[in-house]
Protein backbone atom coordinates (compact mmCIF):
# COMPACT_ATOMS: atom_id res chain seq x y z
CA UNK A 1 0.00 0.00 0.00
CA UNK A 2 0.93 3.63 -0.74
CA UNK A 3 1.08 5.84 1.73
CA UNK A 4 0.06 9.10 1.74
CA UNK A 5 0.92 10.73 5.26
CA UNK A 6 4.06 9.93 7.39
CA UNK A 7 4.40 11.39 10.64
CA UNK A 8 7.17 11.72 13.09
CA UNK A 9 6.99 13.22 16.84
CA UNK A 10 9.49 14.35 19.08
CA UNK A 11 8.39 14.86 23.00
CA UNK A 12 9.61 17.17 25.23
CA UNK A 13 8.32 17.20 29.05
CA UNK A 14 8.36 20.47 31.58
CA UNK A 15 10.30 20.45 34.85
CA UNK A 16 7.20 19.97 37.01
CA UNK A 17 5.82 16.72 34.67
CA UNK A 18 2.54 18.12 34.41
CA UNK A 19 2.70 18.74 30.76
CA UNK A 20 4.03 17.33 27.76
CA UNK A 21 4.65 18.99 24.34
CA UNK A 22 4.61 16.98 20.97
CA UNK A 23 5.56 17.82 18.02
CA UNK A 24 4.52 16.37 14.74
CA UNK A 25 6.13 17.07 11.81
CA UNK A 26 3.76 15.30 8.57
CA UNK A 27 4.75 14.53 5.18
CA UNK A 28 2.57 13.29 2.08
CA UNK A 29 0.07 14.37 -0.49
CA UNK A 30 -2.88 13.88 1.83
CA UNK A 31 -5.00 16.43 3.08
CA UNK A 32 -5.30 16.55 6.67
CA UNK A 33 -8.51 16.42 8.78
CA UNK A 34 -7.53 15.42 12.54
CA UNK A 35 -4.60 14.69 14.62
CA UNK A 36 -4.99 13.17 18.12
CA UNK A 37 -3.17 11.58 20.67
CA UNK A 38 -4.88 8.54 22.03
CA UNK A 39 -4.16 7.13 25.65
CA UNK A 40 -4.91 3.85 26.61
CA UNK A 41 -8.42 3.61 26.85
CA UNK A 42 -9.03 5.40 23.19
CA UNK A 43 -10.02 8.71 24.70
CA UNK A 44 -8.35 11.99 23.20
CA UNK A 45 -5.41 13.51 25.52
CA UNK A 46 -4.90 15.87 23.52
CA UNK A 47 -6.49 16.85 19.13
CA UNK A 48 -5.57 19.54 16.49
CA UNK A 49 -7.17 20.27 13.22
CA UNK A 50 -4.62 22.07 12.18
CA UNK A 51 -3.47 21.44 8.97
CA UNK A 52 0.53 22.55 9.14
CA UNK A 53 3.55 20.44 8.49
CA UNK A 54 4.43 20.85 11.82
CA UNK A 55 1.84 21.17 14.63
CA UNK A 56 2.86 20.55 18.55
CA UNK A 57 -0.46 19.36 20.51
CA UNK A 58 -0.19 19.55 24.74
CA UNK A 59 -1.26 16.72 26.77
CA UNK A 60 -1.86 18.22 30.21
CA UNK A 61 -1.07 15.82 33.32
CA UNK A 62 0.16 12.97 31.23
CA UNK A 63 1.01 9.38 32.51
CA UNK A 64 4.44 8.75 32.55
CA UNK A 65 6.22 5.81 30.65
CA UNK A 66 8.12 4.61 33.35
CA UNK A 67 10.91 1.32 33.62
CA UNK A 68 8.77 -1.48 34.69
CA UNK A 69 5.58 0.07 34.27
CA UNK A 70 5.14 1.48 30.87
CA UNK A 71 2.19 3.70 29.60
CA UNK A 72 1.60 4.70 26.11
CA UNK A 73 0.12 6.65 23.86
CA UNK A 74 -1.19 6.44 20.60
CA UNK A 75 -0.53 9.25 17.72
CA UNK A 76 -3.06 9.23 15.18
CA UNK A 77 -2.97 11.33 12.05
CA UNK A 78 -6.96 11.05 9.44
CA UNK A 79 -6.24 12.26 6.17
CA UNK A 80 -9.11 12.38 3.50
CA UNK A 81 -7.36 9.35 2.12
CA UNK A 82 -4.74 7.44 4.53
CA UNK A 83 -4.25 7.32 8.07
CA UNK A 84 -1.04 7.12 10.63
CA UNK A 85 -0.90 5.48 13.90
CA UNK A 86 2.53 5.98 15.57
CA UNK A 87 2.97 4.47 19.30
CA UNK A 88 4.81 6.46 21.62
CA UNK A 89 5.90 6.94 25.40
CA UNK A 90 5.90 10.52 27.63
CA UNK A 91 9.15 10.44 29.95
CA UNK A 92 12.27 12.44 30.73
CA UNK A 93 15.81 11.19 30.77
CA UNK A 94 18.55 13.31 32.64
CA UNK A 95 22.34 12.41 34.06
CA UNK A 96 23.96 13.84 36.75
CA UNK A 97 27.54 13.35 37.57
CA UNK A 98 26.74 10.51 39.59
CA UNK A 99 22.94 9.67 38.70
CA UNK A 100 20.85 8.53 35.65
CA UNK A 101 17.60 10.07 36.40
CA UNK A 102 14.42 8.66 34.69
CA UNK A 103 11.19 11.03 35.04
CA UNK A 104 13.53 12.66 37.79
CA UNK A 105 14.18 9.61 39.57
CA UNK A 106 17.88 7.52 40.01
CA UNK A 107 17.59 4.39 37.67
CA UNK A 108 20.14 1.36 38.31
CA UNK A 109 20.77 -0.24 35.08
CA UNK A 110 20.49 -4.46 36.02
CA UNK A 111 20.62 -6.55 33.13
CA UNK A 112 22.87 -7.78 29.78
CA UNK A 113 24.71 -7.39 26.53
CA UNK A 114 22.82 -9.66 24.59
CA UNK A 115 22.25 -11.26 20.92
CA UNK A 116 19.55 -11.89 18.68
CA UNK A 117 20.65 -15.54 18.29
CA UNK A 118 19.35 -18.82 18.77
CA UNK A 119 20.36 -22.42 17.87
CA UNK A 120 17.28 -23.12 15.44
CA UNK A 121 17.10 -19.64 13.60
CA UNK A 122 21.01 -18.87 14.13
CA UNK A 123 21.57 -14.81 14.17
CA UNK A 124 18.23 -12.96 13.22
CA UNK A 125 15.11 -11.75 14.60
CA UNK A 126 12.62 -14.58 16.46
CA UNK A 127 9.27 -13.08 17.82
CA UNK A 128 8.53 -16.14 19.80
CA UNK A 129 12.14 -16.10 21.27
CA UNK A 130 11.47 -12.21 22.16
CA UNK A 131 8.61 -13.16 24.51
CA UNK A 132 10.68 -15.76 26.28
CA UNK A 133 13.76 -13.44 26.70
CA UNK A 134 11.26 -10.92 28.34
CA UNK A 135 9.93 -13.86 30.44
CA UNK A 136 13.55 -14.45 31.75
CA UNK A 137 14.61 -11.51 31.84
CA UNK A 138 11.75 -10.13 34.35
CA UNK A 139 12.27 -13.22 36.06
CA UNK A 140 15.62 -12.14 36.98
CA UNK A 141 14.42 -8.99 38.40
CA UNK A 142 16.29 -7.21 35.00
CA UNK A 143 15.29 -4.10 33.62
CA UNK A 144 17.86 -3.28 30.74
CA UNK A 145 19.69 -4.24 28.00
CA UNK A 146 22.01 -2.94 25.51
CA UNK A 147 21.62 -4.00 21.88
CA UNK A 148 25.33 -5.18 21.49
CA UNK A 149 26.37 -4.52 18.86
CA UNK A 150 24.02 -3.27 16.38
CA UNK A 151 20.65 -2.13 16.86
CA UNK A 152 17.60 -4.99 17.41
CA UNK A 153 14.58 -5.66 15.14
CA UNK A 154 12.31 -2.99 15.66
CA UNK A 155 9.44 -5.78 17.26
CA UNK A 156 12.18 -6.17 19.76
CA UNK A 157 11.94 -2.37 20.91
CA UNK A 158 8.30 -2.57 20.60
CA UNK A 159 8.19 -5.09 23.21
CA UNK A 160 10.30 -3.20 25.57
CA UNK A 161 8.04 -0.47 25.01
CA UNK A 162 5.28 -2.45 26.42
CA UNK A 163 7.00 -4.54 28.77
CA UNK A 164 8.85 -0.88 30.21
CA UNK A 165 12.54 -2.53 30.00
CA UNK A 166 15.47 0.18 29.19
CA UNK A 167 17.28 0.08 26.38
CA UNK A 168 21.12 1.37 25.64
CA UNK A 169 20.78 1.57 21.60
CA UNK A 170 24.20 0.84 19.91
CA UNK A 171 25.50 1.87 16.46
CA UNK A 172 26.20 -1.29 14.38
CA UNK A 173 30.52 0.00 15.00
CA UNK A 174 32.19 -3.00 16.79
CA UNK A 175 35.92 -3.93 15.74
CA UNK A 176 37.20 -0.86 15.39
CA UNK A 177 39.85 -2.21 17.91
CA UNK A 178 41.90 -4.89 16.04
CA UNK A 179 43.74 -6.23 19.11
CA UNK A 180 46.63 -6.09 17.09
CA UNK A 181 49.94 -3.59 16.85
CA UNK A 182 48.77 -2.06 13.96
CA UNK A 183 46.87 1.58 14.13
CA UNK A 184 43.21 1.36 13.18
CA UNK A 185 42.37 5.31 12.54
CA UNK A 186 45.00 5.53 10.18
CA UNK A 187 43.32 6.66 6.89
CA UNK A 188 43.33 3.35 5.51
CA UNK A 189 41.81 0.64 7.18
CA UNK A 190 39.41 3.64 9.14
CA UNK A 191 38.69 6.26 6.90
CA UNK A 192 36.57 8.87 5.63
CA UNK A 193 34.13 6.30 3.62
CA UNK A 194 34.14 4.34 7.19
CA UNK A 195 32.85 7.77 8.64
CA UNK A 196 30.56 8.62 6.39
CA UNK A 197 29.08 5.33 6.27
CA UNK A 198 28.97 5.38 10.37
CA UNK A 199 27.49 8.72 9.98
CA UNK A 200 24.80 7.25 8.07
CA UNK A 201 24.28 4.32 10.63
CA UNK A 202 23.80 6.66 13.19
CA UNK A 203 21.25 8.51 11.40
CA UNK A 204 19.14 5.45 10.10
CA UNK A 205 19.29 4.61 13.81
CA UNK A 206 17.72 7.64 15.26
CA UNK A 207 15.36 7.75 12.55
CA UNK A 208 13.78 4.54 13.24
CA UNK A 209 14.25 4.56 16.74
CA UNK A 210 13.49 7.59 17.98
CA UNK A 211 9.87 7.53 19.51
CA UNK A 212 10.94 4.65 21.49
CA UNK A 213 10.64 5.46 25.09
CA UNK A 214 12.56 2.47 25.80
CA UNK A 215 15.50 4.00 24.13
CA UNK A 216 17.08 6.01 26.77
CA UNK A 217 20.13 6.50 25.85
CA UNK A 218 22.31 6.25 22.45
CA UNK A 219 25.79 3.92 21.95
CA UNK A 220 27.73 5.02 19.37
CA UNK A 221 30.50 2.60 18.84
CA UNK A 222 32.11 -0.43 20.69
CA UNK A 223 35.59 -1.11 21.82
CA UNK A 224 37.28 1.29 19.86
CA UNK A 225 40.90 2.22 20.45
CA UNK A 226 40.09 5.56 21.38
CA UNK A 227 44.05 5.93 21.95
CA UNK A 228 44.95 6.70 18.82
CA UNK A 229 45.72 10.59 17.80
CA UNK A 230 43.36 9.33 14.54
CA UNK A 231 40.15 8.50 16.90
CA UNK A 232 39.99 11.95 18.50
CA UNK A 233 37.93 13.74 15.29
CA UNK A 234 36.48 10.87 13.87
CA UNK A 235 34.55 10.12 17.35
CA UNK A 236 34.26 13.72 17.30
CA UNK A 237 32.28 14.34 14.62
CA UNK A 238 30.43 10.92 15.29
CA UNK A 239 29.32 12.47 18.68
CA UNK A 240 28.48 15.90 17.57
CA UNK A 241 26.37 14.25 14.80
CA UNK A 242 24.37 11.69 17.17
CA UNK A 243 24.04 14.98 19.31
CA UNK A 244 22.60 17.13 16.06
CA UNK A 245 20.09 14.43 15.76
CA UNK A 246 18.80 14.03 19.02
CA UNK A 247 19.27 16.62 22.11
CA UNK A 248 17.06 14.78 24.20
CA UNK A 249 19.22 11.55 24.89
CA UNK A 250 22.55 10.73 26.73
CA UNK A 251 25.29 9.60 24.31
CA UNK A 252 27.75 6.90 25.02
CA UNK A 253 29.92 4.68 23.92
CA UNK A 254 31.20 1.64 25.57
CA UNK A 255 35.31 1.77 26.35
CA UNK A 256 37.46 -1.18 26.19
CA UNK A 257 40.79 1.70 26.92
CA UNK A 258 42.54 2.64 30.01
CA UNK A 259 41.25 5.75 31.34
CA UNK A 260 44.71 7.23 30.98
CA UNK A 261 45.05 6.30 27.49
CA UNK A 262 41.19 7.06 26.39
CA UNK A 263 40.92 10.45 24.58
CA UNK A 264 37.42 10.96 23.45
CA UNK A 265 35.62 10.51 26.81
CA UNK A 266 35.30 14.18 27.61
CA UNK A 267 32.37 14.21 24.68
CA UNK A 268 30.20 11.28 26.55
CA UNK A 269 27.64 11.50 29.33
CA UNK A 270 27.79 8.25 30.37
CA UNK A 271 30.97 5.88 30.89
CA UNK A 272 30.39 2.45 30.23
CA UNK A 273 33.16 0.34 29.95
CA UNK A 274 33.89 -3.69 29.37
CA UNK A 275 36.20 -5.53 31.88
CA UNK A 276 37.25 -9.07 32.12
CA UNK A 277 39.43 -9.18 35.40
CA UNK A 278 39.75 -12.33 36.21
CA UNK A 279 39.28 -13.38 33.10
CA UNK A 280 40.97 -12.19 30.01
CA UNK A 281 43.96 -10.85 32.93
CA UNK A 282 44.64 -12.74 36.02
CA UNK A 283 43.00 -16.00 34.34
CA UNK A 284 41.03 -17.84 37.46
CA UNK A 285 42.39 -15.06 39.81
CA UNK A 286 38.75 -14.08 41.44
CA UNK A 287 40.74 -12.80 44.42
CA UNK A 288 42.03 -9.45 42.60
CA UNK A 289 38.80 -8.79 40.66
CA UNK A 290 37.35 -6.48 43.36
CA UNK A 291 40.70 -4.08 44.32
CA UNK A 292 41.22 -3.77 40.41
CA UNK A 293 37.89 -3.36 39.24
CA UNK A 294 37.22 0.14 42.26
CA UNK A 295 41.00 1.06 41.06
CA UNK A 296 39.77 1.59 37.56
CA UNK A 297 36.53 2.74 38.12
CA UNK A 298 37.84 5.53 40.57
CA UNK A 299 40.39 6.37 38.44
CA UNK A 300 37.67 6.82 35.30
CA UNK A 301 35.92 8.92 37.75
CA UNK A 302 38.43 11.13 38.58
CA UNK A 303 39.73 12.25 34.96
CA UNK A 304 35.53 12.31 33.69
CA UNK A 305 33.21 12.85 36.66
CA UNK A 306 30.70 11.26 34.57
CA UNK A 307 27.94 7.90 35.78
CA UNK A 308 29.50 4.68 34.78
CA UNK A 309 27.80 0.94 33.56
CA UNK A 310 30.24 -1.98 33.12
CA UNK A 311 28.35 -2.97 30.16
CA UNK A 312 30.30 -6.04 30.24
CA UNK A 313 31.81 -8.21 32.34
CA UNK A 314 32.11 -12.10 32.06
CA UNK A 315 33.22 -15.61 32.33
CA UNK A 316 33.29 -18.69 29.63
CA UNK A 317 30.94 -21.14 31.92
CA UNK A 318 30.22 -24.84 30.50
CA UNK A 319 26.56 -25.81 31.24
CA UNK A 320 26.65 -28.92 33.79
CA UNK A 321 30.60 -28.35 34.54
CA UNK A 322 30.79 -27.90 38.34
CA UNK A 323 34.02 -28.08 40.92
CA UNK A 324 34.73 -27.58 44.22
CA UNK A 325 36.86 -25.68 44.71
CA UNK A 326 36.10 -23.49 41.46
CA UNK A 327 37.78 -23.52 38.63
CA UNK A 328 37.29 -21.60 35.16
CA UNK A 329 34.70 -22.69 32.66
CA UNK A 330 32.53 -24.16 36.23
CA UNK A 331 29.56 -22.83 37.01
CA UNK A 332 30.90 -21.89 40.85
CA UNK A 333 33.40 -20.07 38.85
CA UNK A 334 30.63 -18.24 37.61
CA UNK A 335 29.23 -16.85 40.62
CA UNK A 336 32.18 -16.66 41.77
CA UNK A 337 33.87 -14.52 38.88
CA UNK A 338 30.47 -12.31 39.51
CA UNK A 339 29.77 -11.68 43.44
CA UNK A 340 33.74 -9.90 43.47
CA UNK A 341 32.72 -7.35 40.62
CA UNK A 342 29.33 -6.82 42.43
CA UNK A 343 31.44 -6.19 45.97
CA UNK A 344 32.85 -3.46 44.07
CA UNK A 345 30.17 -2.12 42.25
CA UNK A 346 28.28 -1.49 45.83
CA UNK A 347 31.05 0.20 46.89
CA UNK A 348 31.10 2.89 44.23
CA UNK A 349 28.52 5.75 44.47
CA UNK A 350 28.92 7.22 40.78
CA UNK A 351 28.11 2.69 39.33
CA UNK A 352 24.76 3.64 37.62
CA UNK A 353 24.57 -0.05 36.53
CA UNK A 354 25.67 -3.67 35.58
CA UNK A 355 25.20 -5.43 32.56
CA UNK A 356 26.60 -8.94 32.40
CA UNK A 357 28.04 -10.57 29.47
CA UNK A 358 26.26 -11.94 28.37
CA UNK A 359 22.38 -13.15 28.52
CA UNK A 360 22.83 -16.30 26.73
CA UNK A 361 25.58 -18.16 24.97
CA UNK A 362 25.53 -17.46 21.54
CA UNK A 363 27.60 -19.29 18.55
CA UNK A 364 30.58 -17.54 17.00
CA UNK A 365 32.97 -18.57 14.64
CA UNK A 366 35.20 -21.57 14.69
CA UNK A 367 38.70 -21.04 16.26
CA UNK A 368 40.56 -22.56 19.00
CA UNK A 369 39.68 -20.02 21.70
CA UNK A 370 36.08 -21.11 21.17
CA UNK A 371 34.01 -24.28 22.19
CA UNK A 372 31.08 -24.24 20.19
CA UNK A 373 30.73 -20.72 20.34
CA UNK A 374 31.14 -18.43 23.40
CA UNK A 375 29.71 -19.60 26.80
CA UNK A 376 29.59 -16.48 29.00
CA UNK A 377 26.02 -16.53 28.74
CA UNK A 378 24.05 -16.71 32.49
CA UNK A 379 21.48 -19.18 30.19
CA UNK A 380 22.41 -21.65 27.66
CA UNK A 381 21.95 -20.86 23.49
CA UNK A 382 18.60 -22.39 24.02
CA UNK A 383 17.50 -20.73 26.93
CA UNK A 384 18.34 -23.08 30.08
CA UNK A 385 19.23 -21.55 33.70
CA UNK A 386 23.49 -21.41 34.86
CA UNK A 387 23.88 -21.36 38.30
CA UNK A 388 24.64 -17.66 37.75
CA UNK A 389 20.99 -17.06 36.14
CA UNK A 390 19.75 -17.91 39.94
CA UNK A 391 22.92 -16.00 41.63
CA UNK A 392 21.80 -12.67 39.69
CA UNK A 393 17.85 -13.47 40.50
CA UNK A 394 18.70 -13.08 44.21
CA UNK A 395 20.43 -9.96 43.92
CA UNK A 396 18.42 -8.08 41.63
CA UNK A 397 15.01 -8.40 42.99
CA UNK A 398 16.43 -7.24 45.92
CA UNK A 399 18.40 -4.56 45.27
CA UNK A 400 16.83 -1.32 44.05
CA UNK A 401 16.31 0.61 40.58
């Protein structure tokens, strides 16, 4: 079908939260006869028969989309030959230097990196395998998520918008950190085509994205080497454009660099950083996971005086492997590996949140680093509990956020 009126809103909400501004800006060949905004029940919140491009409609006293318990409204645009339904959410979004405020209140990201992968449909979108992820992940006491490393099928985010889980959306810019001597942001294996296509990543992003209220916050690359000289104004202008597009959102992007050696963090509201103490350094080591993990994060502190998320942080775990005492790859390494990086993460006042890597195993390619694909997840590829999945139940419906 052909249609003849597209409309896009952005939302803006007053200090007090007793009123809500939208703005709808409508393109096509239709004529226009109504625009309302719909709550729940079907009754107007707010109508215009204004005919404009642009036309900003009030809703006085509106309900608040809120993590956990979501409301939403309902845009609809009558022409004299089409119509246009788009969903949205009412809420604000603000950070501090040492809060994440949602509707004015402290949020505590608890959840995952995750994947959109499963053993029978492999890497790709899976409606039915959305509504058990959701069931797990509420069972869990989660509320967030970041789409690592790309952003999710759009069915994805319009679950979260009804289920009222946070998302961190991430630019589709992993491996721009080649692990490897050579300099990525050198002009030839990153250069100006890679910006321009990143550019245009970003922008596709927002555009289809962007009246998510689940979306709370934007991720605009993963693991660079934000070391090099080269990094400093290509992540500039990668920033400033995510900014252009949308004023309303934190930006961030998730560090994998010392804080000494990072040089674009200055631009970011929001430090999130991946760490495998214990891991990846100090293999088996849990004992010097919680001094080094509040050394770094203090340290990151000091130079940016910005919130921080440890949007990853993991351990290879094979389902049914268990010793006493724990080894790696057991499932009491597991827990293990995760109770010292939450001893330090309740020590740290400016820790916004903790997302584990990862939700589920997920395949990769073949190598010899790799048994059947990586096992950090808390659940198995096709969806069965860790030890850890029961470990991170008991501490997240307890704690608060």
């Amino acid at each position: 079908m052909e249609h003849h009126l597209i409309c896009r809103t952005t939302t803006s909400l007053n200090q007090e939260m007793t009123r809500a501004e939208v703005v709808c800006r409508i393109t096509g060949t239709d004529k226009i006869k109504k625009i309302q905004i719909l709550d729940e029940n079907g009754l107007a919140a707010a109508e215009s028969t204004d005919t404009a491009e642009t036309v900003t409609l009030t809703v006085e006293n509106p309900k608040l989309w809120n993590p956990g318990k979501a409301y939403l409204y309902r845009l609809r645009v009558e022409g004299e030959e089409d119509s246009y339904t788009e969903t949205f959410g009412i809420r604000s979004v603000k950070v501090t230097d040492k809060e994440f405020l949602i509707n004015g209140k402290p949020f505590y990201f608890k959840g995952f990196g995750k994947h959109e992968d499963s053993e029978i449909h492999g890497r790709g979108m899976d409606l039915a395998l959305n509504v058990k992820d959701f069931n797990l992940l509420k069972w869990m006491g989660a509320n967030s998520f970041r789409t690592s490393h790309y952003p999710y099928s759009e069915e994805l985010l319009m679950m979260a918008d009804r289920e009222g889980f946070v998302i961190i959306d991430e630019a589709p810019a992993v491996g721009m950190c080649f692990w490897q001597e050579k300099k990525v942001f050198d002009g030839t294996r990153v250069n100006e085509k890679t910006l321009e296509h990143h550019l245009d990543t970003l922008k596709d992003m927002y555009s289809r994205d962007k009246n998510h209220p689940c979306v709370v916050m934007w991720s605009v690359a993963n693991e660079a080497d934000t070391s090099e000289d080269g990094a400093v104004p290509y992540f500039k202008k990668v920033i400033d454009t995510m900014r252009s597009l949308d004023n309303t959102r934190p930006v961030t992007m998730v560090h994998t660099m010392w804080p000494s050696a990072a040089k674009v963090s200055q631009w970011l509201d929001v430090i999130c950083l991946n760490r495998y103490f214990g891991w990846y350094s100090d293999h088996g080591h849990t004992e010097v996971i919680k001094e080094q993990v509040t050394g770094e994060m203090k340290e990151w502190y000091e130079k940016c005086h910005r919130p921080m998320i440890m949007t990853e942080y993991g351990a290879d775990t094979i389902p049914g492997l268990h010793k006493m005492p724990a080894v790696a790859f057991s499932e009491e390494f597991q827990c293990e590996f995760l109770k010292e990086y939450h001893k330090a993460f309740d020590e740290l006042d400016f820790m916004v949140g903790e997302q584990v890597w990862a939700f589920a195993d997920f395949q990769t390619k073949q190598g010899l680093n790799r048994i059947d694909g990586n096992k950090k997840g808390v659940f198995t590829r096709n969806r069965q509990p860790k030890m850890a999945a029961w470990l991170l139940r008991e501490r997240w419906t307890r704690e608060k956020g």
